[in-house]
C-alpha atoms as a PDB file:
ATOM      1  CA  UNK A   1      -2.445  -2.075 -13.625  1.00  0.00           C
ATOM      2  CA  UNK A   2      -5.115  -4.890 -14.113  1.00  0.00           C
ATOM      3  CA  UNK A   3      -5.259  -7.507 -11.309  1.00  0.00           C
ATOM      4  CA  UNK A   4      -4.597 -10.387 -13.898  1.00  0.00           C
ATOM      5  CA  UNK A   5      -1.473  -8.830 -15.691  1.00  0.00           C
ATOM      6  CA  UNK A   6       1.611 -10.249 -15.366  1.00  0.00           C
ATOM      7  CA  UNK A   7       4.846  -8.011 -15.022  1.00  0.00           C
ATOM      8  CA  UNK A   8       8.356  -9.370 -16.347  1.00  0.00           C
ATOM      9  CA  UNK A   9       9.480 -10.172 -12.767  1.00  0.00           C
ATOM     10  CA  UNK A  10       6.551 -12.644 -12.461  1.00  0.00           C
ATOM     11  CA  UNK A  11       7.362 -13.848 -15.601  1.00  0.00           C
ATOM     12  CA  UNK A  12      10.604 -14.874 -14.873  1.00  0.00           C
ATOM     13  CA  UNK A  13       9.608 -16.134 -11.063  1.00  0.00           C
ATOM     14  CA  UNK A  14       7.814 -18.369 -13.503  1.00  0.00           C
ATOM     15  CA  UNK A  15      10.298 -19.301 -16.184  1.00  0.00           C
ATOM     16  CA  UNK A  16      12.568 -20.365 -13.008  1.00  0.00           C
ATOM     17  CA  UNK A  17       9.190 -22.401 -11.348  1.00  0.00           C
ATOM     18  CA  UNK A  18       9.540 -20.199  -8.536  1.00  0.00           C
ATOM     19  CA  UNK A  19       6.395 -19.496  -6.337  1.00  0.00           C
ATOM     20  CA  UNK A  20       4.750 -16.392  -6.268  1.00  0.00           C
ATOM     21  CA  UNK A  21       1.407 -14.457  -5.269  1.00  0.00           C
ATOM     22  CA  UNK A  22       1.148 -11.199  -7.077  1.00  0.00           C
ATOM     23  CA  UNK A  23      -0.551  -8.272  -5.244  1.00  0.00           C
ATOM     24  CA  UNK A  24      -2.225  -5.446  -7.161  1.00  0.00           C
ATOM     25  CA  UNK A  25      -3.223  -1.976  -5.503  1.00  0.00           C
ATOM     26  CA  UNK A  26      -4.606   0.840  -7.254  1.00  0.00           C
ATOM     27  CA  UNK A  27      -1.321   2.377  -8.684  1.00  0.00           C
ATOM     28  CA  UNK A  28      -0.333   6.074  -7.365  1.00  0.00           C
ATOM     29  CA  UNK A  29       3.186   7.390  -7.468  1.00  0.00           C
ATOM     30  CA  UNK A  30       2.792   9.511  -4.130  1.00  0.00           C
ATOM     31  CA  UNK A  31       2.037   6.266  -1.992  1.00  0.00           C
ATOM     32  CA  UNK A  32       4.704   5.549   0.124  1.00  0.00           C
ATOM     33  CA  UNK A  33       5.742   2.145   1.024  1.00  0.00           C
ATOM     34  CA  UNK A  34       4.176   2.396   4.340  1.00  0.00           C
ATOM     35  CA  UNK A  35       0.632   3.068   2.291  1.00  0.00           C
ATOM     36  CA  UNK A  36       1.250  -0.132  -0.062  1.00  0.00           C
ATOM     37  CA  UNK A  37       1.616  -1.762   2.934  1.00  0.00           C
ATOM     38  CA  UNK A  38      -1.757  -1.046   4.066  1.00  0.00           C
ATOM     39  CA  UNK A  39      -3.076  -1.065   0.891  1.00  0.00           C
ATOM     40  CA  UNK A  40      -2.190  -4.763   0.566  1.00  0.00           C
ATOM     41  CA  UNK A  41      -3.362  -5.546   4.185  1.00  0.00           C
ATOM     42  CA  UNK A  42       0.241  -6.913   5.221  1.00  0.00           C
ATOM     43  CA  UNK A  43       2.831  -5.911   8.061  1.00  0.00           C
ATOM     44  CA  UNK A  44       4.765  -3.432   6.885  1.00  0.00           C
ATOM     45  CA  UNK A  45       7.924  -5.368   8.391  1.00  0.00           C
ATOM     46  CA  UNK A  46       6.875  -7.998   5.107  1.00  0.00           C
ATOM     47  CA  UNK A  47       6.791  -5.364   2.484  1.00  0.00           C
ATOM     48  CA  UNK A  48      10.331  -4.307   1.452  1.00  0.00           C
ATOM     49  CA  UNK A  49      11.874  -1.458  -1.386  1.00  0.00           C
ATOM     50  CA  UNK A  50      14.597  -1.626  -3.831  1.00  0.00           C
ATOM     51  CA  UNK A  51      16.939   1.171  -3.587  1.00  0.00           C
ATOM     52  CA  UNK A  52      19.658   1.945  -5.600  1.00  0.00           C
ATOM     53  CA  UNK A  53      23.337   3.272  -4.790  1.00  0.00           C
ATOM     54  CA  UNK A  54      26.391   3.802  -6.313  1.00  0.00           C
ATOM     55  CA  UNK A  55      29.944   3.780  -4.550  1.00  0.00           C
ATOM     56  CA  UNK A  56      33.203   3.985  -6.154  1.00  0.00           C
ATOM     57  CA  UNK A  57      33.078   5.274 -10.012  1.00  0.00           C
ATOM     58  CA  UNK A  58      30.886   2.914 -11.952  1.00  0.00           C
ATOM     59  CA  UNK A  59      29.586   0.576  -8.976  1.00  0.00           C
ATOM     60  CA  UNK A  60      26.307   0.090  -8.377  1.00  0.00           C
ATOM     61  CA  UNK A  61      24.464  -1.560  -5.592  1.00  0.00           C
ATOM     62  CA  UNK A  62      21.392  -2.629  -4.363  1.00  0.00           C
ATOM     63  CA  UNK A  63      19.803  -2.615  -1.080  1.00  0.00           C
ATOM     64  CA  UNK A  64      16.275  -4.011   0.135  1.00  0.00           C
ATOM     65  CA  UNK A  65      14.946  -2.930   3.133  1.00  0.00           C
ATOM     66  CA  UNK A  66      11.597  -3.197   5.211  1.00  0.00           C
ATOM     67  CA  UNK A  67       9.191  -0.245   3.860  1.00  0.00           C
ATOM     68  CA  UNK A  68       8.867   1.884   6.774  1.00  0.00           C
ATOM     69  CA  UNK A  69      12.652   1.805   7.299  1.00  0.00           C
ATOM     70  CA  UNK A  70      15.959   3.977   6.064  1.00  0.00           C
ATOM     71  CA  UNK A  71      18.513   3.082   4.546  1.00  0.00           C
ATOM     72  CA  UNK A  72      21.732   3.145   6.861  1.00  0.00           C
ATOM     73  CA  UNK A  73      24.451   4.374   4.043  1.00  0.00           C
ATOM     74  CA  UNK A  74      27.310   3.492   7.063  1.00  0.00           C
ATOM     75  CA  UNK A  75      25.960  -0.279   6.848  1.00  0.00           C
ATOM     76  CA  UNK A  76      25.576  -0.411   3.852  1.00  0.00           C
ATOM     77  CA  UNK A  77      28.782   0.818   2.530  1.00  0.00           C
ATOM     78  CA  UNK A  78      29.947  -1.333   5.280  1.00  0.00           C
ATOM     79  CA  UNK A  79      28.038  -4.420   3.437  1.00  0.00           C
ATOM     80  CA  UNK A  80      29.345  -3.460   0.232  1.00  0.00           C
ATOM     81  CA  UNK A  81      32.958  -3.084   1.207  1.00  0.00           C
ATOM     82  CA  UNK A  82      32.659   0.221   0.397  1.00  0.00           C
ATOM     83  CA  UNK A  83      34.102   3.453   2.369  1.00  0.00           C
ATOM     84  CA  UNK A  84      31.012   5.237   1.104  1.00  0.00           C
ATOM     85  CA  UNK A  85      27.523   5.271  -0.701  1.00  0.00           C
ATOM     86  CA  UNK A  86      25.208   7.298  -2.058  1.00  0.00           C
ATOM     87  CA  UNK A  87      21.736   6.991  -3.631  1.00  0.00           C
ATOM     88  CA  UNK A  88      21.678   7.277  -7.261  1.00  0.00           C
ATOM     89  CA  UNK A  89      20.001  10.099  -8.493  1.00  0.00           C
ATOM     90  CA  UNK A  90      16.573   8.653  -9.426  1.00  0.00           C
ATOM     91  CA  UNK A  91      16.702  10.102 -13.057  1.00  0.00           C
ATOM     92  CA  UNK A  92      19.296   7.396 -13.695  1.00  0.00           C
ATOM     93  CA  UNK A  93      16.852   4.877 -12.158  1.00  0.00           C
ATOM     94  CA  UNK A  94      15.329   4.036 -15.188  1.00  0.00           C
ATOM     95  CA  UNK A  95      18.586   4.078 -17.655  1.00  0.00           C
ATOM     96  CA  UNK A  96      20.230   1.565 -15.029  1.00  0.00           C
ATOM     97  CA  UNK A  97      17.767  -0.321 -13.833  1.00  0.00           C
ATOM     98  CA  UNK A  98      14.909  -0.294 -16.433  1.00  0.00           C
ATOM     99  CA  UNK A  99      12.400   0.486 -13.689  1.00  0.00           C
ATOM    100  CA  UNK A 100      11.205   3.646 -12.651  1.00  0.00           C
ATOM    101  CA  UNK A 101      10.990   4.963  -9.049  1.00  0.00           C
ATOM    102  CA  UNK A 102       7.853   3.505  -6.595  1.00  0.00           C
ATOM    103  CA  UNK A 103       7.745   0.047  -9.470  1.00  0.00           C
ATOM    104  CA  UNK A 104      11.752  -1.021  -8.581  1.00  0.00           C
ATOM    105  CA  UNK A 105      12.378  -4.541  -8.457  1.00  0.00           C
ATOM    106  CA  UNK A 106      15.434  -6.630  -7.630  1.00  0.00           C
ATOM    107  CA  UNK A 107      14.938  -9.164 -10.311  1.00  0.00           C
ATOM    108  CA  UNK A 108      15.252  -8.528 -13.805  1.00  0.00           C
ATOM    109  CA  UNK A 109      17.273  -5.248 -13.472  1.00  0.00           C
ATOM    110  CA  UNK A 110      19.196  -4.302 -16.723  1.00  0.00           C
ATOM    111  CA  UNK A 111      21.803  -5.480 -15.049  1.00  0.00           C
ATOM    112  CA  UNK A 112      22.853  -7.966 -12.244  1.00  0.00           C
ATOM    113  CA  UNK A 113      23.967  -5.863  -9.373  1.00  0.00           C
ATOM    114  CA  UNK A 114      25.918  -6.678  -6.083  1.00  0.00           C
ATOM    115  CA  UNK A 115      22.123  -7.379  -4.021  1.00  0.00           C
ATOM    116  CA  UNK A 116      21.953  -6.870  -0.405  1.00  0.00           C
ATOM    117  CA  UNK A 117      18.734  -7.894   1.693  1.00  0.00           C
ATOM    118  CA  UNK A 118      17.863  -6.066   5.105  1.00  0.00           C
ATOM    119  CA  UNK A 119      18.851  -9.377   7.486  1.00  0.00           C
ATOM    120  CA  UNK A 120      15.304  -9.110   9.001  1.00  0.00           C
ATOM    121  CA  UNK A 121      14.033 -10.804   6.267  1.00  0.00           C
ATOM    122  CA  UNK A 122      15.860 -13.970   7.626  1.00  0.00           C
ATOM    123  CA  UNK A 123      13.594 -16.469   8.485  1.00  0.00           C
ATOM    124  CA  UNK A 124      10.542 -15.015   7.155  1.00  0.00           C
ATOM    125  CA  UNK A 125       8.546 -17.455   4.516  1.00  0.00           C
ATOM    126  CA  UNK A 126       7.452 -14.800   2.430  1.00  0.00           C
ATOM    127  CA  UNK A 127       8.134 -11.413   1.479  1.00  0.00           C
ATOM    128  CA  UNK A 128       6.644  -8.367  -0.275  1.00  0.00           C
ATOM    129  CA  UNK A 129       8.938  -6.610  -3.372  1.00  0.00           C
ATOM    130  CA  UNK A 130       7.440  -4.656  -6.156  1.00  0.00           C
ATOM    131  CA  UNK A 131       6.904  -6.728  -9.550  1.00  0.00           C
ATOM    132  CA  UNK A 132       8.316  -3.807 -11.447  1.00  0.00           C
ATOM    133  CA  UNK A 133       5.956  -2.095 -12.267  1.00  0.00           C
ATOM    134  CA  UNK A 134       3.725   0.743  -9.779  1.00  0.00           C
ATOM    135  CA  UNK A 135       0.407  -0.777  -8.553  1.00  0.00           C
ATOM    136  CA  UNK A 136       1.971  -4.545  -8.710  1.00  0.00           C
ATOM    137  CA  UNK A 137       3.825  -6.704  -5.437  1.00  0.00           C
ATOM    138  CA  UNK A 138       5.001 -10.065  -5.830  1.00  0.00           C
ATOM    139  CA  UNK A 139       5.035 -11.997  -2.577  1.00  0.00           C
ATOM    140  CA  UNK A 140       7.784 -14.755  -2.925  1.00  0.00           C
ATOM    141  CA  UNK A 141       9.822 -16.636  -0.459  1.00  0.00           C
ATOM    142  CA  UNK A 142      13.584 -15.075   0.460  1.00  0.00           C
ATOM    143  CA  UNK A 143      15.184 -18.275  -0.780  1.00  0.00           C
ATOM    144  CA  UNK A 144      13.877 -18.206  -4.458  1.00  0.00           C
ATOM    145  CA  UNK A 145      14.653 -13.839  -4.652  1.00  0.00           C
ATOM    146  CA  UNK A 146      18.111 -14.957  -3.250  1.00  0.00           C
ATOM    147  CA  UNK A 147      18.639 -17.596  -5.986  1.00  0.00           C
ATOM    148  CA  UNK A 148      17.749 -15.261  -8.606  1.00  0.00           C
ATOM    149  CA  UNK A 149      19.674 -12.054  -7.417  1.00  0.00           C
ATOM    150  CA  UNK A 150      22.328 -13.737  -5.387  1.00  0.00           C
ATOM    151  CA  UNK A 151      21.982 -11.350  -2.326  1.00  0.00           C
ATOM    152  CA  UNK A 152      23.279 -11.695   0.458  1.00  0.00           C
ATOM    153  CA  UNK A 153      21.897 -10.765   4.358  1.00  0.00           C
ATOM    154  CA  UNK A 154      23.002  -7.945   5.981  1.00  0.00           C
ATOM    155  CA  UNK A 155      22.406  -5.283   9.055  1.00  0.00           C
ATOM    156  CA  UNK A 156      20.688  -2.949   6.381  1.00  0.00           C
ATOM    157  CA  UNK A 157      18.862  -0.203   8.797  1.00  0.00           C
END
């Protein structure tokens, strides 16, 4: 991904006049968030991932969490009001989402889904998410992501 082209989520950070930085790295689907981290010379408690669950038949959720940390599926069925979660199975990443795995965003998903950001985030003035696409980061403050996804903070991990 060239340094100067823009992804759809910065697009629409745009469209909305949100503020943004966009952070390229040389793009490599075996880097693990951790890596990107590194790669982009930023804590990795700053850089977060989108991951995708489903609960009950047909419910699908999202859940963004620091890069170097799991996904608790207790808290976050908890945070859902769910009994349960799993992850989706990531061949259904792109048919749901429109994004493939290591370039998920939580803006401009197919489809607006329940959003749930790791509360550690809270407070922060900026934060790292993928710009949908592998090799591409958008750093953007937690208040504009939340007015665009409408998540909502919660004990994620």
């Amino acid at each position: 991904m060239k340094a100067n082209e823009k992804t759809n989520v910065m697009r629409t950070l745009e469209q909305h006049k949100m503020a943004y930085t966009g952070h390229y790295y040389e793009a490599d689907s075996t880097l693990t968030g951790v890596e990107i981290a590194e790669r982009l010379g930023e804590p990795q408690e700053c850089v977060f991932k989108t991951l995708v669950t489903s609960g009950k038949p047909g419910k699908y959720y999202v859940f963004v969490i620091p890069v170097a940390a799991e996904l608790n599926l207790k808290k976050a069925a908890a945070a859902a009001g769910e009994k349960a979660i799993s992850m989706i199975p990531q061949k259904q990443l792109l048919p749901l989402t429109g994004y493939i795995h290591g370039g998920c965003s939580p803006v401009n998903m197919k489809k607006a889904f329940p959003t749930f950001l790791d509360r550690s985030a809270e407070g922060m003035g900026k934060i790292f998410v993928s710009a949908g696409k592998v090799g591409a980061q958008v750093e953007v403050a937690p208040g504009d992501l939340q007015k665009l996804t409408g998540f909502h903070y919660a004990d994620l991990v």
